[in-house]
Protein backbone atom coordinates (compact mmCIF):
# COMPACT_ATOMS: atom_id res chain seq x y z
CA UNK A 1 114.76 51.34 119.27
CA UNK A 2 117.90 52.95 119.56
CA UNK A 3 120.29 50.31 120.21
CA UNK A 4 118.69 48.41 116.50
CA UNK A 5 120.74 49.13 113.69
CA UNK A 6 118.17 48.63 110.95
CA UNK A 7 116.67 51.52 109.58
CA UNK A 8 114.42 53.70 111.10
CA UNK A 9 110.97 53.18 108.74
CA UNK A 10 111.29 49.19 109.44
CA UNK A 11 111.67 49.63 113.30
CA UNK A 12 108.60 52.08 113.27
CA UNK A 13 106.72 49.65 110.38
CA UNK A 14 107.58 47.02 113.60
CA UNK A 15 106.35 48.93 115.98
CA UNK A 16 102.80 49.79 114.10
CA UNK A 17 102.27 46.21 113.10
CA UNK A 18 102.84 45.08 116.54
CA UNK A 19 100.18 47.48 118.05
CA UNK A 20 98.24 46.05 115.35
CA UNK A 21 98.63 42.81 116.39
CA UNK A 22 98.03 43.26 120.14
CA UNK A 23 94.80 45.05 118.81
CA UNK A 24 95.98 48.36 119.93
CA UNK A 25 94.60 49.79 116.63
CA UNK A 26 91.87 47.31 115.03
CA UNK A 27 90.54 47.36 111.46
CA UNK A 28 89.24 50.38 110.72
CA UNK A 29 90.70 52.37 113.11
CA UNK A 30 92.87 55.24 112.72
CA UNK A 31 96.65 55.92 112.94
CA UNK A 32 97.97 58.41 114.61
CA UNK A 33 99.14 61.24 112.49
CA UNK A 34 102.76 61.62 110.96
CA UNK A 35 103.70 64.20 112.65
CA UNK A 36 102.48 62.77 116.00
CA UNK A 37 104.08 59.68 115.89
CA UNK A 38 107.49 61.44 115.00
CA UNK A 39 106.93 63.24 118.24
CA UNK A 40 106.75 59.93 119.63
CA UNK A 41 109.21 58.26 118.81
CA UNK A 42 111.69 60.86 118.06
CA UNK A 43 111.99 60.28 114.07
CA UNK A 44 111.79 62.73 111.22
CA UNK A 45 107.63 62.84 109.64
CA UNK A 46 109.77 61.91 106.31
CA UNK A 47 110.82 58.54 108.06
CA UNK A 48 107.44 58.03 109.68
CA UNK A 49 105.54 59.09 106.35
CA UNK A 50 107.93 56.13 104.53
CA UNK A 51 106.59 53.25 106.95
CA UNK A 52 103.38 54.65 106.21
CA UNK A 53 104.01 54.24 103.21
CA UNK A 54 105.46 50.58 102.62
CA UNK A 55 102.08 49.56 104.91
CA UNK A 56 99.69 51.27 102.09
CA UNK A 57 101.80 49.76 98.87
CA UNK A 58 101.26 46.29 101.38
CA UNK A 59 97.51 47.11 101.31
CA UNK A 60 97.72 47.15 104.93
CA UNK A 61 96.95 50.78 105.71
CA UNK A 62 94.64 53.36 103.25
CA UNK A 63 95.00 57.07 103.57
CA UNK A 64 91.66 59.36 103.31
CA UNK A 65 93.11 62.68 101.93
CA UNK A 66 92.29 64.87 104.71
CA UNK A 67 91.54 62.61 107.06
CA UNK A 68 94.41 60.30 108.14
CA UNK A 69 95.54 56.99 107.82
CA UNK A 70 93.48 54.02 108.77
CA UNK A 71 94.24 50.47 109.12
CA UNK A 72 92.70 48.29 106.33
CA UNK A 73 90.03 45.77 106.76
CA UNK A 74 91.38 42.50 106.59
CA UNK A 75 94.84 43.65 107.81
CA UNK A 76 95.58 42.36 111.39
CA UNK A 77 94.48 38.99 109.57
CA UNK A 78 97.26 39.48 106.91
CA UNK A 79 99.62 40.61 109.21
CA UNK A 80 99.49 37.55 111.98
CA UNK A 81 99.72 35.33 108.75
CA UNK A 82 102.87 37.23 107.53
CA UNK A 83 104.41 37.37 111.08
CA UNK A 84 103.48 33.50 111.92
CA UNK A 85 105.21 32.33 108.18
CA UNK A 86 108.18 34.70 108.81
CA UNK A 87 108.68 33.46 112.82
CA UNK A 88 108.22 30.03 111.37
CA UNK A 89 110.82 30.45 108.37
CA UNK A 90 113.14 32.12 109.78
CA UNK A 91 113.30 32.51 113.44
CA UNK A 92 112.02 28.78 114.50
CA UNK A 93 114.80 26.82 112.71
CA UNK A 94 117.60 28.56 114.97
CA UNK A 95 115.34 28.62 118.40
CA UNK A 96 114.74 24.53 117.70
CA UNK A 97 118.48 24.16 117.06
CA UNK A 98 118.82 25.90 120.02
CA UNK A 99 116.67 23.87 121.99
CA UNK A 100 118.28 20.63 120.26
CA UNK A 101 121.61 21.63 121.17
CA UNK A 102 120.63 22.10 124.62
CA UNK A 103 118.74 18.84 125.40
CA UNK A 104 115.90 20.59 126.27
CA UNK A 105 112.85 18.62 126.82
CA UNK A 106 109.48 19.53 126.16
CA UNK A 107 107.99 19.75 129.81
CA UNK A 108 111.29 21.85 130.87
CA UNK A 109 109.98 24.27 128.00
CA UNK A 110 106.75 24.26 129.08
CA UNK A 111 107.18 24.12 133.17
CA UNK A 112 108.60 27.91 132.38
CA UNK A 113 105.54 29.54 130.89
């Protein structure tokens, strides 16, 4: 994470959606706490507390007072539809130029997975 220059809060918001997404934390389940994920990744609870935060005004995460944060029902659904539309829009135009400018072929792509 070090080497990215975006801020802090969207690299950590990355990182939590992507656990998310591998099912590393499924609906329901909770997140770990502020503090301990500052720990983790070396960030001030104020920067971890603001990705927290942008995931709850997305309706992504809900906070029990007390309790923690948990990820919303629905959410890893939401979130592979965001991710798949954003890959699509914006990352999949330069990769098939890519490819295009390359002469790639189809089987070539595929022989390498």
């Amino acid at each position: 994470m070090k080497n990215d220059e975006r801020p802090v809060y969207i690299r950590l918001r990355e990182v939590i959606a992507d656990a998310i997404l591998e099912g590393r934390y499924r609906d329901g389940d909770p997140l770990p706490s502020v503090r301990g994920l500052a720990v983790e990744y070396g960030a001030n609870p104020l920067t971890v507390a603001k990705a927290y935060q942008s995931f709850q005004d997305d309706g992504l995460v809900v906070v029990r007072r007390g309790v923690g944060t948990f990820v919303a029902e629905g959410a890893s659904a939401r979130l592979m539809r965001q991710e798949r539309e954003r890959f699509l829009k914006q990352e999949w135009p330069r990769i098939r130029a890519q490819i295009e400018r390359l002469d790639l072929k189809r089987d070539e792509l595929f022989d390498l997975a």
